[in-house]
N, C-alpha and C. Protein backbone atom coordinates (compact mmCIF):
# COMPACT_ATOMS: atom_id res chain seq x y z
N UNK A 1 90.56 84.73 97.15
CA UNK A 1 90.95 84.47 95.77
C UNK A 1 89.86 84.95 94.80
N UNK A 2 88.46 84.74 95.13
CA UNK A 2 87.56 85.20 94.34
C UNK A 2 88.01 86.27 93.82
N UNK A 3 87.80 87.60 95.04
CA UNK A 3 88.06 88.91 94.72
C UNK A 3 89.04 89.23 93.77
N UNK A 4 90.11 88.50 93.93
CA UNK A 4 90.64 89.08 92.80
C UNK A 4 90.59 88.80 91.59
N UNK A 5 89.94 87.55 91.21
CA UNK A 5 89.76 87.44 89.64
C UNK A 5 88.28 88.24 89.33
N UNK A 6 87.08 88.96 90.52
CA UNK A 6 86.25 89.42 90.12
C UNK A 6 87.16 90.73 89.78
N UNK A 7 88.16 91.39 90.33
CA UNK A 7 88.89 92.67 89.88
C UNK A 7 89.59 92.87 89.02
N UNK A 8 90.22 91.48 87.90
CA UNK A 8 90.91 91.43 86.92
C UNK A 8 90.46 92.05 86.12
N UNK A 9 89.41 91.75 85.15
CA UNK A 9 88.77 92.32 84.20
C UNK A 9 88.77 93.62 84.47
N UNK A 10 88.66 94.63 85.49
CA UNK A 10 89.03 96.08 85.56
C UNK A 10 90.47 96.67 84.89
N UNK A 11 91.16 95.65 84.32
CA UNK A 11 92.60 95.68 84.11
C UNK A 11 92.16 96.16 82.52
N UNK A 12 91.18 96.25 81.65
CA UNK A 12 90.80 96.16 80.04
C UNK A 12 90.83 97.53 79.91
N UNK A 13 90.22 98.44 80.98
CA UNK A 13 89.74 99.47 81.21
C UNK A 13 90.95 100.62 81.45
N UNK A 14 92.25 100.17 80.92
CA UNK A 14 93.60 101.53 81.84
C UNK A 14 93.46 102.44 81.04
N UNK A 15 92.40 102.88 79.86
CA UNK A 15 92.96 104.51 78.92
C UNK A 15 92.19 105.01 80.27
N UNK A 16 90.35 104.46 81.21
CA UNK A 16 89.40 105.17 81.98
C UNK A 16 89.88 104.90 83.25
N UNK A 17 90.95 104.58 83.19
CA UNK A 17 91.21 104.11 85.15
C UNK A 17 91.23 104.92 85.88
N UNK A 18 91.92 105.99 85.59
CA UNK A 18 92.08 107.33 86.12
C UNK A 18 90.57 108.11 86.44
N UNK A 19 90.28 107.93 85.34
CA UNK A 19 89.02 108.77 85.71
C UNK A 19 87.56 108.06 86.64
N UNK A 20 88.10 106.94 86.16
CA UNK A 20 86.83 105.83 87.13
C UNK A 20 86.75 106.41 88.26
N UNK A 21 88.61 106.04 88.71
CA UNK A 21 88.75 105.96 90.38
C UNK A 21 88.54 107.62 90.94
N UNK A 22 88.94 108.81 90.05
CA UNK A 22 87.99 109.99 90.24
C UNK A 22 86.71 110.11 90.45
N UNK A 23 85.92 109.60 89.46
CA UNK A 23 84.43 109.10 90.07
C UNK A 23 83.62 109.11 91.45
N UNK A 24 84.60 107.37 91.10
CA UNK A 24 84.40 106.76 92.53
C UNK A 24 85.47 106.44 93.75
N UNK A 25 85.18 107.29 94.33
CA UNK A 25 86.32 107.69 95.49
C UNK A 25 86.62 106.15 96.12
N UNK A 26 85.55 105.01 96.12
CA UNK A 26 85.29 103.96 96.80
C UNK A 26 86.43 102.91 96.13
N UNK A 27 86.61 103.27 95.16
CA UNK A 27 87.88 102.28 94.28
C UNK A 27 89.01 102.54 95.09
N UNK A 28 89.00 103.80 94.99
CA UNK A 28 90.57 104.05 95.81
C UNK A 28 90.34 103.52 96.81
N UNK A 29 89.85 103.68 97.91
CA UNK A 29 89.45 102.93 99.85
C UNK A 29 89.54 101.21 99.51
N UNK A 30 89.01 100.96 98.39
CA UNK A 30 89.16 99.56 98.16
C UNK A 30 90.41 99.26 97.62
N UNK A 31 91.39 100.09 97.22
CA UNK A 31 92.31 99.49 96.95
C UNK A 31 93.91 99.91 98.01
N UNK A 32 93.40 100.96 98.85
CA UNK A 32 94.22 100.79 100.08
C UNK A 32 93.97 100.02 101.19
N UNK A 33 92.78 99.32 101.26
CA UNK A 33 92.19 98.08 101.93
C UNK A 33 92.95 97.21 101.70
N UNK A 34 92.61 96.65 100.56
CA UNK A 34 93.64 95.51 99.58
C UNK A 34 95.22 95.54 100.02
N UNK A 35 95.73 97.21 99.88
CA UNK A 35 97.06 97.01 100.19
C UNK A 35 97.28 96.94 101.53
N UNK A 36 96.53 97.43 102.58
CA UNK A 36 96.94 97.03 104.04
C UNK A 36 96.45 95.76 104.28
N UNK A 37 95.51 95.09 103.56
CA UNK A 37 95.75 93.69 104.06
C UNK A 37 96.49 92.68 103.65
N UNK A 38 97.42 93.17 102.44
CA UNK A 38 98.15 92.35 101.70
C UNK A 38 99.40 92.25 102.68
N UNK A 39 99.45 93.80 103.28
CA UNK A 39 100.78 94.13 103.77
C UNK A 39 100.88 93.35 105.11
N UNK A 40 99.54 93.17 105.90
CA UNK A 40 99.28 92.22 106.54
C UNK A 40 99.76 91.02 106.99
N UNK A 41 99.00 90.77 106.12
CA UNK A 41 99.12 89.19 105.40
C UNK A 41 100.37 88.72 105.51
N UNK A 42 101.53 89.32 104.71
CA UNK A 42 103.21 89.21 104.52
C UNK A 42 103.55 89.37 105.74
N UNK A 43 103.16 90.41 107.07
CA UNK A 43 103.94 90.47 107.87
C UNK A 43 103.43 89.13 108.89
N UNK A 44 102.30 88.42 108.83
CA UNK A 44 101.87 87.58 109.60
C UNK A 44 102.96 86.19 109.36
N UNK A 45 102.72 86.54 107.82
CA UNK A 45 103.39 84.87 107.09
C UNK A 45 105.29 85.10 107.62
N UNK A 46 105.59 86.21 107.71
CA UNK A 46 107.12 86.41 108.55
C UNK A 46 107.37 85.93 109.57
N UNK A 47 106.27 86.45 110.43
CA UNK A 47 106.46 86.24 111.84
C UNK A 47 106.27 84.94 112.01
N UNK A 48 105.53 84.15 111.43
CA UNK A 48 104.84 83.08 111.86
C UNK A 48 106.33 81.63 111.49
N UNK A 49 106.69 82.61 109.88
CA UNK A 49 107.92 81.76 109.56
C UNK A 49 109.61 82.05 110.70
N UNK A 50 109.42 83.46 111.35
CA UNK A 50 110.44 83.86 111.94
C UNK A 50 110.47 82.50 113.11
N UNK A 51 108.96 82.08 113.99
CA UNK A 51 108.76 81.45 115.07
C UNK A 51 109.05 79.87 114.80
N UNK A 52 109.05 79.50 113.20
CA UNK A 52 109.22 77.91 113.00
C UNK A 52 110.59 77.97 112.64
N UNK A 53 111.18 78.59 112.36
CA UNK A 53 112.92 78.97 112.38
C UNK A 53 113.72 78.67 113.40
């Protein structure tokens, strides 16, 4: 939960977003991180709900 309210405030910043994450290649890796563990996450909370079903 931290993480993501330390990443909110990056949200002020959308005219430079584009160019940030050009920058820094490391935004992008951090934010396909984020999405494979989100995607994760959902498929765990399925399965786990498929097995108490």
């Amino acid at each position: 939960m931290s993480e993501a309210f330390q990443t909110e405030p990056d949200d002020n910043y959308d005219d430079g977003d584009e160019k940030f994450s050009e920058i820094n290649p490391d935004v992008k890796i951090q934010e396909k991180r984020r999405l494979k563990i989100g995607i994760g996450v959902v498929l765990v909370l399925i399965i786990l709900l498929s097995f108490m079903l």
